[in-house]
PDB file of N, CA and C in Angstrom:
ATOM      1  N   UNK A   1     118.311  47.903  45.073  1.00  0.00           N
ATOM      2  CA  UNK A   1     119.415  47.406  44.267  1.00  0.00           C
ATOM      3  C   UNK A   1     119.095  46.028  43.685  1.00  0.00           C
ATOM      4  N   UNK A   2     118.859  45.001  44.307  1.00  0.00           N
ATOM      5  CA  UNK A   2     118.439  43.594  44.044  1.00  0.00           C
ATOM      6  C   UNK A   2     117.437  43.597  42.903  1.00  0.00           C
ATOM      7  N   UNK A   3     116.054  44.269  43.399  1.00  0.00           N
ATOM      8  CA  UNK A   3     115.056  44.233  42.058  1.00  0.00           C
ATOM      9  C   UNK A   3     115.440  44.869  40.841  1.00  0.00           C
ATOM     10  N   UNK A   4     116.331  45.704  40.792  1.00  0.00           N
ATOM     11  CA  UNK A   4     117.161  46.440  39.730  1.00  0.00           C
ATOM     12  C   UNK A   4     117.515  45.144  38.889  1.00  0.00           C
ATOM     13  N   UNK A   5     118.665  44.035  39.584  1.00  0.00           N
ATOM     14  CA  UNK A   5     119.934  43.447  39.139  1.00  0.00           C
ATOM     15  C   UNK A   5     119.086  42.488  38.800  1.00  0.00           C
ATOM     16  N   UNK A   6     118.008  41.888  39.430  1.00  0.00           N
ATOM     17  CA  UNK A   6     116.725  40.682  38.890  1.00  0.00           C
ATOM     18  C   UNK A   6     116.178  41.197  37.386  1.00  0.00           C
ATOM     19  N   UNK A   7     115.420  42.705  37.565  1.00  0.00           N
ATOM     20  CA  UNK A   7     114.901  43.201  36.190  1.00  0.00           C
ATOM     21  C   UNK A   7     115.701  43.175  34.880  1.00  0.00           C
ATOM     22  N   UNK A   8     117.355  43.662  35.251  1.00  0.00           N
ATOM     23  CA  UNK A   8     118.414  43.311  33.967  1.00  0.00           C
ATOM     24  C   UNK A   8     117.994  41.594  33.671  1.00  0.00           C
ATOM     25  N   UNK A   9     118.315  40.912  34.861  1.00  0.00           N
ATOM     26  CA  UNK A   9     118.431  39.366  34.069  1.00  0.00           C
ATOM     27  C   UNK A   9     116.909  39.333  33.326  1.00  0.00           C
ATOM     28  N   UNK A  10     116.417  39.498  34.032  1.00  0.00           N
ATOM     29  CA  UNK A  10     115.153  39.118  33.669  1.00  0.00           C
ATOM     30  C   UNK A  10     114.797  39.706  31.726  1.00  0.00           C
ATOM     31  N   UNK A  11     115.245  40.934  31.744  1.00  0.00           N
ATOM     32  CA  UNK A  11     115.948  41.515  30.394  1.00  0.00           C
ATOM     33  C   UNK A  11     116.250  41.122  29.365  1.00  0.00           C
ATOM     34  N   UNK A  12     117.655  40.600  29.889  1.00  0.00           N
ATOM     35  CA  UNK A  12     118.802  40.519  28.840  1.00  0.00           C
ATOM     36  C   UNK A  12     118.484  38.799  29.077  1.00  0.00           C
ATOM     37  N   UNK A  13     118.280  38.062  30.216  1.00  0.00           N
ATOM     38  CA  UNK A  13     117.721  36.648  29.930  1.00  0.00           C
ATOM     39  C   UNK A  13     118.784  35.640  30.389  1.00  0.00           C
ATOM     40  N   UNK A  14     120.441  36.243  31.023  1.00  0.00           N
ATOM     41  CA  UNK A  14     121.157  35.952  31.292  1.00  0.00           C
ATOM     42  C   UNK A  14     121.760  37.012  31.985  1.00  0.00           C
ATOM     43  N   UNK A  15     122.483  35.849  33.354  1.00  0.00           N
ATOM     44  CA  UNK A  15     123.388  36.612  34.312  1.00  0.00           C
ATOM     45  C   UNK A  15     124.652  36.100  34.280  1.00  0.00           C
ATOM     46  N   UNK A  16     125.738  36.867  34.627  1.00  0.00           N
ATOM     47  CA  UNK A  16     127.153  36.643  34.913  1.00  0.00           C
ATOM     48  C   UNK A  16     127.326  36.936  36.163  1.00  0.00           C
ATOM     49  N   UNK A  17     128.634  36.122  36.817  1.00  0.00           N
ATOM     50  CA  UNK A  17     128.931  36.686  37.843  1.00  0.00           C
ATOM     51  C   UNK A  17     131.183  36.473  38.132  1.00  0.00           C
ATOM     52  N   UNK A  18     131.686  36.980  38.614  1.00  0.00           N
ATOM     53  CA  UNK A  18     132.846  36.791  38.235  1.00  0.00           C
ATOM     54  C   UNK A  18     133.660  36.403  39.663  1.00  0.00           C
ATOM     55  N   UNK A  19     134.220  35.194  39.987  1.00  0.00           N
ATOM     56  CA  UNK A  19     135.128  35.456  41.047  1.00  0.00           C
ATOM     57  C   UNK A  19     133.711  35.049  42.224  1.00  0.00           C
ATOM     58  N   UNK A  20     132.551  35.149  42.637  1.00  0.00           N
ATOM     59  CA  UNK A  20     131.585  35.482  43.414  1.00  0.00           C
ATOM     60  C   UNK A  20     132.024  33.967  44.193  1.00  0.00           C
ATOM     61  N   UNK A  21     131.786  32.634  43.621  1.00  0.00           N
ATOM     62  CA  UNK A  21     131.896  31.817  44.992  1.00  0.00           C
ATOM     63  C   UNK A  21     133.178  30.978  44.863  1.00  0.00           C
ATOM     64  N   UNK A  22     134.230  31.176  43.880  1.00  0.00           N
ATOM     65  CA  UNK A  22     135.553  31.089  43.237  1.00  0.00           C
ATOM     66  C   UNK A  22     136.335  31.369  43.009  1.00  0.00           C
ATOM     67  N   UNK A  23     137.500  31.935  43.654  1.00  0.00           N
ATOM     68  CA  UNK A  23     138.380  32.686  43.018  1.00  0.00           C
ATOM     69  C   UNK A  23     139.012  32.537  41.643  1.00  0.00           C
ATOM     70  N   UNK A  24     138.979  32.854  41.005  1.00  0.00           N
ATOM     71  CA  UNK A  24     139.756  32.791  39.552  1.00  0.00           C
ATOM     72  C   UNK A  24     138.568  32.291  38.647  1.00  0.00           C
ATOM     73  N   UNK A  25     137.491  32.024  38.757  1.00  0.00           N
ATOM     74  CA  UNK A  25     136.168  31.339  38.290  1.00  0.00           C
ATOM     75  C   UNK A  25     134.996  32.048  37.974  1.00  0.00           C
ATOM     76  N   UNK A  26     134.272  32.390  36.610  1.00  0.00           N
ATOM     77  CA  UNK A  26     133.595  33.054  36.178  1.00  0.00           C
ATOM     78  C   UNK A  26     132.507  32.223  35.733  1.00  0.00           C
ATOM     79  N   UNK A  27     131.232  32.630  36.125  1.00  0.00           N
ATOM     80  CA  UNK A  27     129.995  32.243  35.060  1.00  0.00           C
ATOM     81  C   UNK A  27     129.260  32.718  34.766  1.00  0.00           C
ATOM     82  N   UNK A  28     128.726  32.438  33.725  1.00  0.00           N
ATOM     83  CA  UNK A  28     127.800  32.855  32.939  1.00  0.00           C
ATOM     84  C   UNK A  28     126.284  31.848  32.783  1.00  0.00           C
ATOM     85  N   UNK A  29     125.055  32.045  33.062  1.00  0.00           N
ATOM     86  CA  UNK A  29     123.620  31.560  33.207  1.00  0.00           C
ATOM     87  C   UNK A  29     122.570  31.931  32.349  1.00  0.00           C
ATOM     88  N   UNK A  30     121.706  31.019  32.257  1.00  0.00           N
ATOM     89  CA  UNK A  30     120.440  31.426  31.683  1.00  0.00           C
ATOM     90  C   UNK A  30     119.402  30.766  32.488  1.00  0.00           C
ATOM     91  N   UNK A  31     118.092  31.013  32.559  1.00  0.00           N
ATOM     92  CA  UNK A  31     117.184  30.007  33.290  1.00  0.00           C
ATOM     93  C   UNK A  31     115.994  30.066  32.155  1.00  0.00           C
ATOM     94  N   UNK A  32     115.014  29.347  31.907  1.00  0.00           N
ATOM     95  CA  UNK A  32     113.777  29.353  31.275  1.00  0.00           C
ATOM     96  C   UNK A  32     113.292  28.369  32.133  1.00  0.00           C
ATOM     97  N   UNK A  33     111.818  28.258  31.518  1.00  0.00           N
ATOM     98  CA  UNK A  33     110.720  27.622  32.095  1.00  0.00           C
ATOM     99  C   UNK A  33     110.111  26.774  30.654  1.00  0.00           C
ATOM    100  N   UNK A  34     109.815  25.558  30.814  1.00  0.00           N
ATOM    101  CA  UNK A  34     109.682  24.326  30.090  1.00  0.00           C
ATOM    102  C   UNK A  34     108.098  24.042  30.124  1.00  0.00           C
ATOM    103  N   UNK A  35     107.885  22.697  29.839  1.00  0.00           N
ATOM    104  CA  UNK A  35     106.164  22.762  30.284  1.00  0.00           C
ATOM    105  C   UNK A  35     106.726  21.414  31.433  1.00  0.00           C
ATOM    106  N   UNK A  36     107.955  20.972  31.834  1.00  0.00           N
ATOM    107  CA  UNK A  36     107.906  20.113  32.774  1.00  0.00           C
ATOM    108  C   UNK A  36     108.256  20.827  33.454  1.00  0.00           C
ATOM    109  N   UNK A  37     109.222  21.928  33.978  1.00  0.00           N
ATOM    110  CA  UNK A  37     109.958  22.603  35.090  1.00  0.00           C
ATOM    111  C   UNK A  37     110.891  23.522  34.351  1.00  0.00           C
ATOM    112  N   UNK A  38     111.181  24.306  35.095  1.00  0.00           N
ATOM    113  CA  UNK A  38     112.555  24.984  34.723  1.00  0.00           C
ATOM    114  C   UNK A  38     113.701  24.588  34.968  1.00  0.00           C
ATOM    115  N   UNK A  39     114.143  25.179  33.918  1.00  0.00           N
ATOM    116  CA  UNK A  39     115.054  24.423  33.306  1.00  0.00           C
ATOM    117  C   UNK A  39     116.750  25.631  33.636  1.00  0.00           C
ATOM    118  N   UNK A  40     117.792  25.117  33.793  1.00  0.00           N
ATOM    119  CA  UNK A  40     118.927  26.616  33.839  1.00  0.00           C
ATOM    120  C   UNK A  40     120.087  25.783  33.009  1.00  0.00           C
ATOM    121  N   UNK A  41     121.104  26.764  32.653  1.00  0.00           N
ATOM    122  CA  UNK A  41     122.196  25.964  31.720  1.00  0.00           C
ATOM    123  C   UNK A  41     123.397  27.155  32.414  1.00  0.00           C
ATOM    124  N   UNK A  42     124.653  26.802  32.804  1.00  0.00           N
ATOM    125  CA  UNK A  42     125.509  27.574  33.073  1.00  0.00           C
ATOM    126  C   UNK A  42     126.540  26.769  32.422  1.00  0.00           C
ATOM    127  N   UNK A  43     127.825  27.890  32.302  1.00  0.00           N
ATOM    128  CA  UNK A  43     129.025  27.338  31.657  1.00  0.00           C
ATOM    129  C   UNK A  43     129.845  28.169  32.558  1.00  0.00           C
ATOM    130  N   UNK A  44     130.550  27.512  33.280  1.00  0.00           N
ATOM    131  CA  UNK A  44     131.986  28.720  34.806  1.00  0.00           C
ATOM    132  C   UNK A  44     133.223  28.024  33.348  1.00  0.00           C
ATOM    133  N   UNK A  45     133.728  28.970  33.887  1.00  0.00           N
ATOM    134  CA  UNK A  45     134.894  29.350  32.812  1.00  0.00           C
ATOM    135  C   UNK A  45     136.229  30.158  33.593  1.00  0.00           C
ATOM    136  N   UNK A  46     137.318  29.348  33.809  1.00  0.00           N
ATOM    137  CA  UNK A  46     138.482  30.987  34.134  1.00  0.00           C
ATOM    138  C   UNK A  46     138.376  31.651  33.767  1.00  0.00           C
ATOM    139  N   UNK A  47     138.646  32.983  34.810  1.00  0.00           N
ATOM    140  CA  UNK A  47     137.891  34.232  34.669  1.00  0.00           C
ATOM    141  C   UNK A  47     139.111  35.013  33.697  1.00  0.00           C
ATOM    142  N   UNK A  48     140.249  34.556  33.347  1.00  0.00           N
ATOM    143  CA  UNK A  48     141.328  35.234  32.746  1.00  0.00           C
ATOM    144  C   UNK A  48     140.816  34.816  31.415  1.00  0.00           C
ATOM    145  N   UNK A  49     140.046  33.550  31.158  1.00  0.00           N
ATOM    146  CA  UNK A  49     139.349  32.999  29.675  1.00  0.00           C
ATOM    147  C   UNK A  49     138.274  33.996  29.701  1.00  0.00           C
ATOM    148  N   UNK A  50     136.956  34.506  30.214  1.00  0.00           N
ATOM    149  CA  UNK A  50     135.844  34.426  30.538  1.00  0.00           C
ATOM    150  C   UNK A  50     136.021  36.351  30.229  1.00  0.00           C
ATOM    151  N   UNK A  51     136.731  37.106  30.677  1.00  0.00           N
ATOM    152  CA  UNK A  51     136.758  37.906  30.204  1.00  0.00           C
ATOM    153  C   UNK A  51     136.927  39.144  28.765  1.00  0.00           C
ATOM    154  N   UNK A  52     137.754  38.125  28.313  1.00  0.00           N
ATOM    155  CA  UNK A  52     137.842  39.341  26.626  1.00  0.00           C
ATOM    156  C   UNK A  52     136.744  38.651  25.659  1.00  0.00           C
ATOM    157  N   UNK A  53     136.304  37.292  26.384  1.00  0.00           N
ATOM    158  CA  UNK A  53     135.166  36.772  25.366  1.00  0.00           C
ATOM    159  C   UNK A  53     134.201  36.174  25.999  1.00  0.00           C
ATOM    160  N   UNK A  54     133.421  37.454  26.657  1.00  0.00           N
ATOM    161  CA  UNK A  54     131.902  37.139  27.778  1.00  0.00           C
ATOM    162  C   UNK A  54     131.035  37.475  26.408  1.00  0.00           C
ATOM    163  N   UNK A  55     130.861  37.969  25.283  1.00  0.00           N
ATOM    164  CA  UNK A  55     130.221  37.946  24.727  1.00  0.00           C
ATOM    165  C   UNK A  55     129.914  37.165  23.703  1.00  0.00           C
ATOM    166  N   UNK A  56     130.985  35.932  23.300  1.00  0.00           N
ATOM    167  CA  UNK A  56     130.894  34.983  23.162  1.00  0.00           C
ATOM    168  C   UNK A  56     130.348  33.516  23.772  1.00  0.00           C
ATOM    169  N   UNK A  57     130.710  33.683  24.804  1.00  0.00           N
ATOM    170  CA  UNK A  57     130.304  33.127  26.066  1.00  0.00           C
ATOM    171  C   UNK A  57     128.416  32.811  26.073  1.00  0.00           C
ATOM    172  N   UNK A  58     128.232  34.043  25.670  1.00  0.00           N
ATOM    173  CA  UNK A  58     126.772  34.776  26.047  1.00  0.00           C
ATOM    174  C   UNK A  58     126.130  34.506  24.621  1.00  0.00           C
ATOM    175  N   UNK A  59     126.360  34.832  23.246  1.00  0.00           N
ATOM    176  CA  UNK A  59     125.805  34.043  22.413  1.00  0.00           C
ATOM    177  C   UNK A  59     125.944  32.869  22.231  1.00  0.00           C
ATOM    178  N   UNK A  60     126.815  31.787  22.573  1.00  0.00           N
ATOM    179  CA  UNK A  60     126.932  30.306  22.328  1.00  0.00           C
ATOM    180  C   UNK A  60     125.538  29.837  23.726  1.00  0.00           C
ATOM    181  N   UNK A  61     125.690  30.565  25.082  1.00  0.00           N
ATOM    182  CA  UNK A  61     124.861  29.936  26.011  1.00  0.00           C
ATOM    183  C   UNK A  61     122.951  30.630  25.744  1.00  0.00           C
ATOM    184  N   UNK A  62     123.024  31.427  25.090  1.00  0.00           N
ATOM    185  CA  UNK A  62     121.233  31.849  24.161  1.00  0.00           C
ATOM    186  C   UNK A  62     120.760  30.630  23.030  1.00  0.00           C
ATOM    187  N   UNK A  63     122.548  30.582  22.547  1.00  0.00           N
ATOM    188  CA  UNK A  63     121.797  29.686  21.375  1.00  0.00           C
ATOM    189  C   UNK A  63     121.498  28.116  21.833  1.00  0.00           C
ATOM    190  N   UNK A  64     122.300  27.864  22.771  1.00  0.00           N
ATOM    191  CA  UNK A  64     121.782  26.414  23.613  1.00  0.00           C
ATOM    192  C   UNK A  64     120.136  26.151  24.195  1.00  0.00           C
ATOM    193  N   UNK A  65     120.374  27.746  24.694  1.00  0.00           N
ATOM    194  CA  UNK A  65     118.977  28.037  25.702  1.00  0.00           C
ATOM    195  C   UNK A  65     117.998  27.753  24.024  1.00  0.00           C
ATOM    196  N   UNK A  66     118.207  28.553  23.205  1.00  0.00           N
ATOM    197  CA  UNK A  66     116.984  28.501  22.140  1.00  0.00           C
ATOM    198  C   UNK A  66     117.063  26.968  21.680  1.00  0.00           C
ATOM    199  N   UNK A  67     117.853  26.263  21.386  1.00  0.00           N
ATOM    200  CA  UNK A  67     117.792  24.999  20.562  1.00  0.00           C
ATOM    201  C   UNK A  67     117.415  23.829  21.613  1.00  0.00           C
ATOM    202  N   UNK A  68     117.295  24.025  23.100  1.00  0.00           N
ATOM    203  CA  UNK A  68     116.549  23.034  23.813  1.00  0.00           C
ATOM    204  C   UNK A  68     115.604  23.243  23.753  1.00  0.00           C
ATOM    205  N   UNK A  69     114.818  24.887  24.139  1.00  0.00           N
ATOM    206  CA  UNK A  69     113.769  25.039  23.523  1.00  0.00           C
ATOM    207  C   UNK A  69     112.886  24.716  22.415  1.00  0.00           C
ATOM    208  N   UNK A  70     113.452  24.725  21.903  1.00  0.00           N
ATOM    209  CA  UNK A  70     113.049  23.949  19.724  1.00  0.00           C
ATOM    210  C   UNK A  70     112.899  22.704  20.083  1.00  0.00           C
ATOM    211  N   UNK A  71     114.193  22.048  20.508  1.00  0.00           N
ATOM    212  CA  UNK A  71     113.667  20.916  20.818  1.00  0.00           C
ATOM    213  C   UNK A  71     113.251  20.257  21.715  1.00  0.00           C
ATOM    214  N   UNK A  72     112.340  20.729  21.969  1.00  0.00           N
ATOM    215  CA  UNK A  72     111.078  20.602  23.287  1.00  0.00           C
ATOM    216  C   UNK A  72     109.821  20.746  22.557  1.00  0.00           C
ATOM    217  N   UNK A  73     109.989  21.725  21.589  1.00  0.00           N
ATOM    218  CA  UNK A  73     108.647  22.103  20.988  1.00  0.00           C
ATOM    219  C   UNK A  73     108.725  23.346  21.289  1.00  0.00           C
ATOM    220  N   UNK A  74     108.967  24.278  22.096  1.00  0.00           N
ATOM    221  CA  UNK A  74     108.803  26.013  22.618  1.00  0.00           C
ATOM    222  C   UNK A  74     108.970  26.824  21.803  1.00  0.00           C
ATOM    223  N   UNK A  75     108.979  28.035  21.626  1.00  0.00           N
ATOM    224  CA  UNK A  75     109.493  28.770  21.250  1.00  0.00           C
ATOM    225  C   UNK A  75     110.801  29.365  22.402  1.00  0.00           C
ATOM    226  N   UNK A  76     111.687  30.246  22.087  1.00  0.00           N
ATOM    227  CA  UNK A  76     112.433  31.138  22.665  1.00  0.00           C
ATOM    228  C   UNK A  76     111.668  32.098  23.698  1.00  0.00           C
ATOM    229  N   UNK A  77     111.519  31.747  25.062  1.00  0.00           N
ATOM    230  CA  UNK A  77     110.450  32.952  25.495  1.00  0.00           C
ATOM    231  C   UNK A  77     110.755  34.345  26.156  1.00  0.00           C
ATOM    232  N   UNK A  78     112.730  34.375  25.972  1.00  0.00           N
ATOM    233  CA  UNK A  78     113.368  35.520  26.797  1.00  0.00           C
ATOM    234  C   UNK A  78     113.989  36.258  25.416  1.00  0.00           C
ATOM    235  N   UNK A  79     113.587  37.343  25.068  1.00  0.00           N
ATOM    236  CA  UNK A  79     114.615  38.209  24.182  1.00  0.00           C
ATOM    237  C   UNK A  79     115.884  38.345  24.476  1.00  0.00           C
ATOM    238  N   UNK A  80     116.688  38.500  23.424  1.00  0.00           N
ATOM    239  CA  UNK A  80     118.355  38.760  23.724  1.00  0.00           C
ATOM    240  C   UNK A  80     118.056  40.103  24.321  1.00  0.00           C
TER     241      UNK A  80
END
């Protein structure tokens, strides 16, 4: 089950999780790797917010992930 739920992130390049160490509290993650360290960006959000617009959520936190990247010098190294 685990290497399954790793291979999606690893995927799609971002994980969610809802309620997990919060009640009422949702987030949404990305992680990359930099040439100093890796690097992660999350945004927790109420989960009553976080739900009808996780896919919003999820393109505003790619396009962060890509534009630190840029400006670092990188390219984007996780596909949507």
């Amino acid at each position: 089950m685990l290497p399954t739920v790793l291979k999606g992130i690893r995927d799609t390049g971002w994980a969610s999780g809802e309620g997990e160490l919060m009640e009422g509290t949702s987030t949404i993650a990305t992680a990359f790797d930099t040439v100093l360290r890796p690097l992660a960006v999350s945004i927790p959000v109420p989960t009553a917010r976080f739900s009808p617009t996780r896919s919003l959520f999820r393109d505003c936190l790619l396009q962060c992930r890509d534009k630190i990247l840029s400006d670092i010098g990188l390219q984007a190294l996780q596909q949507r």
